[in-house]
N, C-alpha and C. Protein backbone atom coordinates (compact mmCIF):
# COMPACT_ATOMS: atom_id res chain seq x y z
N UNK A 1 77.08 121.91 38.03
CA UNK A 1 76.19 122.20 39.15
C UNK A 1 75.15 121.10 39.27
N UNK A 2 74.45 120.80 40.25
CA UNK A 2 73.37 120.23 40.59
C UNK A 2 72.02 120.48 39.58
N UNK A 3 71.87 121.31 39.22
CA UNK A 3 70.72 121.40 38.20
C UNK A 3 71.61 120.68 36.96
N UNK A 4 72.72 121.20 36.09
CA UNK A 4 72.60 120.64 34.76
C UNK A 4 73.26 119.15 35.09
N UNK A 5 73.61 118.59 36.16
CA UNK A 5 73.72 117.02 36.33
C UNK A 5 72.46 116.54 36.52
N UNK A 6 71.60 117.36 36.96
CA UNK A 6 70.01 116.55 37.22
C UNK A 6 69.47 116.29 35.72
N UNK A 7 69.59 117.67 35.07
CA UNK A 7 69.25 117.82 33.57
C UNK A 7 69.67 116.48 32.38
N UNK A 8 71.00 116.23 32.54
CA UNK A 8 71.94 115.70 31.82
C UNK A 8 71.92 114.43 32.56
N UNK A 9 71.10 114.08 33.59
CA UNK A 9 71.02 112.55 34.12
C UNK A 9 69.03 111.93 33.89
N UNK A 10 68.49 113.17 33.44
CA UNK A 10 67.05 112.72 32.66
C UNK A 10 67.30 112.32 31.30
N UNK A 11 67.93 112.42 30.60
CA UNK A 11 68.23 112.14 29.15
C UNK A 11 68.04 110.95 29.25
N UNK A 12 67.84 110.19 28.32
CA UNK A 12 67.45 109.02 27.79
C UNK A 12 69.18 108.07 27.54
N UNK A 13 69.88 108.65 27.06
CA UNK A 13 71.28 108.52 26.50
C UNK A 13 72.09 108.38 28.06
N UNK A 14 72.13 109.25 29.00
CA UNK A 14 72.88 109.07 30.49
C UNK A 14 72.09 107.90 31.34
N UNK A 15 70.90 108.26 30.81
CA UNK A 15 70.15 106.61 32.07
C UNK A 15 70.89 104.87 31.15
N UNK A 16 70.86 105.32 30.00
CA UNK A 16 71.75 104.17 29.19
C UNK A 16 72.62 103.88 29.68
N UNK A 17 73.45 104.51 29.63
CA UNK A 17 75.37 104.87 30.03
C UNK A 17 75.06 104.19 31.18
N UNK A 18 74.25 105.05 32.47
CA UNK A 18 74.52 104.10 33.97
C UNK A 18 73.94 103.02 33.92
N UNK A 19 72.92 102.41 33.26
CA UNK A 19 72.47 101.08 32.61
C UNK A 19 73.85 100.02 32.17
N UNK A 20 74.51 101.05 31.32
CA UNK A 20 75.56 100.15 30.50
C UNK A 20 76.78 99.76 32.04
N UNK A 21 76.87 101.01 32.72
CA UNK A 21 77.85 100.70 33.80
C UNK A 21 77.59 99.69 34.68
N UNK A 22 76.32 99.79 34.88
CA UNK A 22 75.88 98.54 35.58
C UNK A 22 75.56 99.75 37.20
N UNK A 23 75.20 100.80 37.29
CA UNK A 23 74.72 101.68 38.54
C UNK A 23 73.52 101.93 38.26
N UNK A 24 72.75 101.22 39.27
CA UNK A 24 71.36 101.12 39.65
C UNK A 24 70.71 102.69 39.40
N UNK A 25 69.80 102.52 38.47
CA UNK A 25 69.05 104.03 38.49
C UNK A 25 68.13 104.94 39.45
N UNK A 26 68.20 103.50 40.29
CA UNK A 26 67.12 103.64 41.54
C UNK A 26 68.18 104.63 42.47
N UNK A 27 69.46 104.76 42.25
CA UNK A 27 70.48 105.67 43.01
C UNK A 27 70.67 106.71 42.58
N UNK A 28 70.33 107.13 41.31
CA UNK A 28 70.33 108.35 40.73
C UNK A 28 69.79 110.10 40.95
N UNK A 29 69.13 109.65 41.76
CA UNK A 29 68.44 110.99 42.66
C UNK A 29 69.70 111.59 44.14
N UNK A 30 70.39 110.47 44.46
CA UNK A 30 71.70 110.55 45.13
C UNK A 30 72.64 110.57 44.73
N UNK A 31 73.34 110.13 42.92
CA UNK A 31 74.69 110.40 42.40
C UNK A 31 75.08 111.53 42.78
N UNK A 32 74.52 112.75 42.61
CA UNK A 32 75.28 113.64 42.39
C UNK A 32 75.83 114.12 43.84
N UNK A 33 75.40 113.98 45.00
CA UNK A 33 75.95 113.93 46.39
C UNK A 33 76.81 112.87 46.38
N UNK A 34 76.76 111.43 45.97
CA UNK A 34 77.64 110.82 46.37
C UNK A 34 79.03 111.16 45.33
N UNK A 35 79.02 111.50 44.07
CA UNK A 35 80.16 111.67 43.26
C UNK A 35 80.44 112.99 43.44
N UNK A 36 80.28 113.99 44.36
CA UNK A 36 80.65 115.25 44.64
C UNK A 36 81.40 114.85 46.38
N UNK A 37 82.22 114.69 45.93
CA UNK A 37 83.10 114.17 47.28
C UNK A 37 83.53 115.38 48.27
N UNK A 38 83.85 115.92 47.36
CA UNK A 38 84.84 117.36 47.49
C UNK A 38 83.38 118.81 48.57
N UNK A 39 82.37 117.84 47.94
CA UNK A 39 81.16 119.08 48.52
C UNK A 39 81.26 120.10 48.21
N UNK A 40 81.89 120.44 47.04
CA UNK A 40 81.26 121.95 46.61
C UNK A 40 80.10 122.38 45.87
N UNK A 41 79.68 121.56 45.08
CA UNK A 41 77.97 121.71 44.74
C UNK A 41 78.59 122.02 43.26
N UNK A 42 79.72 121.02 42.61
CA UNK A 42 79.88 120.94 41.03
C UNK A 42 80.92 119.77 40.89
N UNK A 43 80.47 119.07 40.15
CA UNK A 43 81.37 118.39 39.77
C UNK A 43 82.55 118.16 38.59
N UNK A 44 83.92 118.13 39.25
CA UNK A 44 84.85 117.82 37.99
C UNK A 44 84.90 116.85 37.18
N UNK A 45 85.50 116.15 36.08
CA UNK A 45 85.63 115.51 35.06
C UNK A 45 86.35 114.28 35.56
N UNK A 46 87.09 114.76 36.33
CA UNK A 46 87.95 113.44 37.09
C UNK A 46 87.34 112.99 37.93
N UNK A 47 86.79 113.78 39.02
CA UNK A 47 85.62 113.68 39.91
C UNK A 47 84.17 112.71 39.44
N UNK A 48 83.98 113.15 38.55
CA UNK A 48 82.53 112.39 38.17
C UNK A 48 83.16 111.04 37.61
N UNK A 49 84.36 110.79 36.96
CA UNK A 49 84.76 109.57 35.88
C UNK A 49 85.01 108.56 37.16
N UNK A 50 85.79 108.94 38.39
CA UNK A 50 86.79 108.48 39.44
C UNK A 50 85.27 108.19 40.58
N UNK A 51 84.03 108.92 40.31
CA UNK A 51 82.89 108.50 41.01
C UNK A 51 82.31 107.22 40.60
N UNK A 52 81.75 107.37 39.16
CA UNK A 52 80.83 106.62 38.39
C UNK A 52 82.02 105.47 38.35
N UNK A 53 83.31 105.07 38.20
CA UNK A 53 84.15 103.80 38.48
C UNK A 53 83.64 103.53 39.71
N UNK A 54 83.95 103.91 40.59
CA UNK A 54 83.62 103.35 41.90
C UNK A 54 82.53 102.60 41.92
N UNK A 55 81.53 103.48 41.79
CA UNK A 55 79.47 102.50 41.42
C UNK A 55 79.63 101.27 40.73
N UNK A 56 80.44 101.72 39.81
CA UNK A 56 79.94 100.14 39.02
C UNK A 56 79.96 99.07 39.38
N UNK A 57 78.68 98.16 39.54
CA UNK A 57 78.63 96.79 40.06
C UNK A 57 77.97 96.70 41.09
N UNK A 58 78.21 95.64 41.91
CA UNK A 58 77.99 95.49 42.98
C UNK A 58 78.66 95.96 44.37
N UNK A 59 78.30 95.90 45.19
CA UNK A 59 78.94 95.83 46.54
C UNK A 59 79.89 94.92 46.94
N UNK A 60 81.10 95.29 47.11
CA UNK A 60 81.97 93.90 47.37
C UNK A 60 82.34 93.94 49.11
N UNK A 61 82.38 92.48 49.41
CA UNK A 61 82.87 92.75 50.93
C UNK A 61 84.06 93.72 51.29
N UNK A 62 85.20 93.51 50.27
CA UNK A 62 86.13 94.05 50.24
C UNK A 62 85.99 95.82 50.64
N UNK A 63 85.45 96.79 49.87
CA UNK A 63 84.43 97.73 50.02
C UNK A 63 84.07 98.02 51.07
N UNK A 64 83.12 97.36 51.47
CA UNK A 64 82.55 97.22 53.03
C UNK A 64 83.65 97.04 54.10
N UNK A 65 84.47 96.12 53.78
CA UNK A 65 86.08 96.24 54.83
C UNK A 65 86.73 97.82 54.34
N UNK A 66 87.02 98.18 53.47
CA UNK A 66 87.32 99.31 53.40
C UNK A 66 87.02 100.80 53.73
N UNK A 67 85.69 100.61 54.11
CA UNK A 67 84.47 101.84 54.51
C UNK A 67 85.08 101.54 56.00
N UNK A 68 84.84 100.55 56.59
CA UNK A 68 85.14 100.41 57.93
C UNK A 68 86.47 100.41 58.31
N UNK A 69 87.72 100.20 57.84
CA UNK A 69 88.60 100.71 58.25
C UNK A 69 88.86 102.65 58.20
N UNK A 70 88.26 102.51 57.11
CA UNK A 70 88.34 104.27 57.17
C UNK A 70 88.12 104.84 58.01
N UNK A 71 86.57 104.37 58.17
CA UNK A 71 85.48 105.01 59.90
C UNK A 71 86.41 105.13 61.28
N UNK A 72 87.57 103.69 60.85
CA UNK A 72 87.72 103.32 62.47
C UNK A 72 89.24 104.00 62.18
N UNK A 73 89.85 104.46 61.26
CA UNK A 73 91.06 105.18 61.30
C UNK A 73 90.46 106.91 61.53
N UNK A 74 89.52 107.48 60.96
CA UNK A 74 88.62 108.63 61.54
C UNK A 74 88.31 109.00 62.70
N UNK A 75 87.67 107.77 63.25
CA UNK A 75 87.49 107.72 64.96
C UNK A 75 89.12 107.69 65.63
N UNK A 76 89.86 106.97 65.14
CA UNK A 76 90.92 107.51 65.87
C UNK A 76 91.90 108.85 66.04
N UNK A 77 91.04 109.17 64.76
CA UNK A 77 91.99 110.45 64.82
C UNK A 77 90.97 112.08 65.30
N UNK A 78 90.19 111.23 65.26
CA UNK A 78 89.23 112.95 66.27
C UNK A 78 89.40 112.44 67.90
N UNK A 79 89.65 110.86 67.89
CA UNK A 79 90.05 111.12 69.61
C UNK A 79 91.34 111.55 69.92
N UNK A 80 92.30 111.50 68.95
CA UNK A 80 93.42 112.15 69.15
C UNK A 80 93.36 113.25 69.64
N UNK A 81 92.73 114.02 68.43
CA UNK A 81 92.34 115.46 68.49
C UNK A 81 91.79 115.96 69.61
N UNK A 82 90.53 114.95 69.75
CA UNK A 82 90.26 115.54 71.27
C UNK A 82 90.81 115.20 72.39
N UNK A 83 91.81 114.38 72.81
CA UNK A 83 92.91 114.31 73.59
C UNK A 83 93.80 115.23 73.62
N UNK A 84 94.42 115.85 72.29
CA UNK A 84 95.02 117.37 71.98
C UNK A 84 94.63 118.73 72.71
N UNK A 85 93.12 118.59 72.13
CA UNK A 85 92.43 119.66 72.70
C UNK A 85 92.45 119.50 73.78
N UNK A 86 91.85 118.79 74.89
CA UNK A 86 91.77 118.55 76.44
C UNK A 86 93.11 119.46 77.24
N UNK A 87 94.33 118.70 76.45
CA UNK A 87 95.53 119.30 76.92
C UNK A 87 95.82 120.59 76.71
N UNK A 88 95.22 120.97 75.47
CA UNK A 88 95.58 122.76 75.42
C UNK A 88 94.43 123.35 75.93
N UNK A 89 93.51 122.48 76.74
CA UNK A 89 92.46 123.76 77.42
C UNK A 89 93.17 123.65 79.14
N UNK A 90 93.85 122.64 79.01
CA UNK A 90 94.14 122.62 80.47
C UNK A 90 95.27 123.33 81.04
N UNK A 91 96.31 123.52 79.43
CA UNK A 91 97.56 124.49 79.73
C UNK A 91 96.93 126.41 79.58
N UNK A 92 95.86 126.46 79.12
CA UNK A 92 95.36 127.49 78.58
C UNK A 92 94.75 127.78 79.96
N UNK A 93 94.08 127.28 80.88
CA UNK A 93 93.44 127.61 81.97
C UNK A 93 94.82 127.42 82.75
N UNK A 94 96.16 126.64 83.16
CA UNK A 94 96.80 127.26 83.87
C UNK A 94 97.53 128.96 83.96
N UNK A 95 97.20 129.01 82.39
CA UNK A 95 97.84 130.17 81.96
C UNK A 95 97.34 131.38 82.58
N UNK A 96 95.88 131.09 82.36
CA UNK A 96 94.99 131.91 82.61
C UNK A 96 95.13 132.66 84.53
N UNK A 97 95.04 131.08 85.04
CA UNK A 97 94.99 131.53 86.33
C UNK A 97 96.83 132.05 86.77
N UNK A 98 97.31 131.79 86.29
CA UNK A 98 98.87 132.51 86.58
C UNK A 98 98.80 133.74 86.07
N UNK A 99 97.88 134.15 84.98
CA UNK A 99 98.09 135.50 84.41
C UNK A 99 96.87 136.28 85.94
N UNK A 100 95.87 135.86 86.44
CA UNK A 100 95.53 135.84 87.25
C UNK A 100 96.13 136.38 88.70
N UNK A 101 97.00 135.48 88.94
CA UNK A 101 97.90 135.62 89.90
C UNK A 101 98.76 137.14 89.93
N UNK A 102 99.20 136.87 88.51
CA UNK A 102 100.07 137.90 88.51
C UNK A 102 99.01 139.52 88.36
N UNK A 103 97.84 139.65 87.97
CA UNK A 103 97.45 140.58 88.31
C UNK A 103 97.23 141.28 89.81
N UNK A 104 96.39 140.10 90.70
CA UNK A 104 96.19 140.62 91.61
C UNK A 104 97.73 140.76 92.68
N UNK A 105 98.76 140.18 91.82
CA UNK A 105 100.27 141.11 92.53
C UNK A 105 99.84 142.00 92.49
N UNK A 106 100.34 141.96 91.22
CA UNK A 106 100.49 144.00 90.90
C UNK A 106 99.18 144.94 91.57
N UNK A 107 98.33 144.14 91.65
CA UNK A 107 96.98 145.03 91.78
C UNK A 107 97.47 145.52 93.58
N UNK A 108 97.74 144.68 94.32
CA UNK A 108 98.55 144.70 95.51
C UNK A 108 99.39 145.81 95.99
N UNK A 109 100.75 145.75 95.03
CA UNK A 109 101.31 146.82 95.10
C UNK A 109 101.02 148.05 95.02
N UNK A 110 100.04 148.41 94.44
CA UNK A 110 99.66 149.59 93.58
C UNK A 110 99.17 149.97 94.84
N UNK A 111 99.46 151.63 95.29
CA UNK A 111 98.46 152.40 95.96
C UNK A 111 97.48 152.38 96.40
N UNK A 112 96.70 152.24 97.64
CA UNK A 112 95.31 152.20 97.84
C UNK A 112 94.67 153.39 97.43
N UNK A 113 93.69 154.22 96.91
CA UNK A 113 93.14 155.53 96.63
C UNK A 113 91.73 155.24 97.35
C-alpha cells in the first residue's frame, strides 16, 4: 500500500538503494504513483522491480521517442473509437426512429375510443 511504501522509502537503507540505482530522490514523493502502473493503490514485486529498472539513470532520447509513439498510437485509437461510436449512435437513432414509425402504424390501426 501507499503508506508502508512511504514508510519503507524513509529508511535510511531504501534512500541508499535509489542512491545506488542512480533514481533521483527528489522523485520519491512520486515513485509510488509512477511504479503503480496498474493503479490499484499496491504494489507487486514484479511491478516495483520492472518500475525501479525503468528509473534508473537518465532520460534517454530513445524513451522520449517511445512515450511519443505510444501517445500517438493512443490518439489513434480513441479516434477510432470515436469514429465507432459516431456510427453506432447513428444506426441506433435510425433504429429508433423506424421503431418510431412502426408505432405510430400500429397506433393508426387501432380503434379510435
Amino acid at each position: 500500500t501507499r503508506s508502508a511504501f512511504d514508510k519503507i522509502m524513509a529508511t535510511p537503507e531504501a534512500q541508499a538503494l535509489l542512491e545506488d540505482l542512480d533514481i533521483p530522490l527528489a522523485e520519491k514523493d512520486n515513485l509510488f504513483v509512477v511504479l503503480d502502473s496498474e493503479s490499484t493503490g499496491s504494489l507487486g514485486v514484479s511491478e516495483l522491480v520492472q518500475g525501479l529498472l525503468k528509473l534508473r539513470g537518465g532520460v534517454l532520447k530513445s524513451d522520449l521517442v517511445e512515450s511519443l509513439l505510444a501517445v500517438r498510437a493512443l490518439q489513434k485509437s480513441i479516434r477510432a473509437m470515436e469514429c465507432t461510436s459516431m456510427q453506432h449512435s447513428k444506426v441506433i437513432c435510425e433504429i429508433m426512429n423506424s421503431l418510431q414509425s412502426l408505432q405510430d402504424s400500429f397506433d393508426a390501426l387501432l380503434p379510435q375510443q
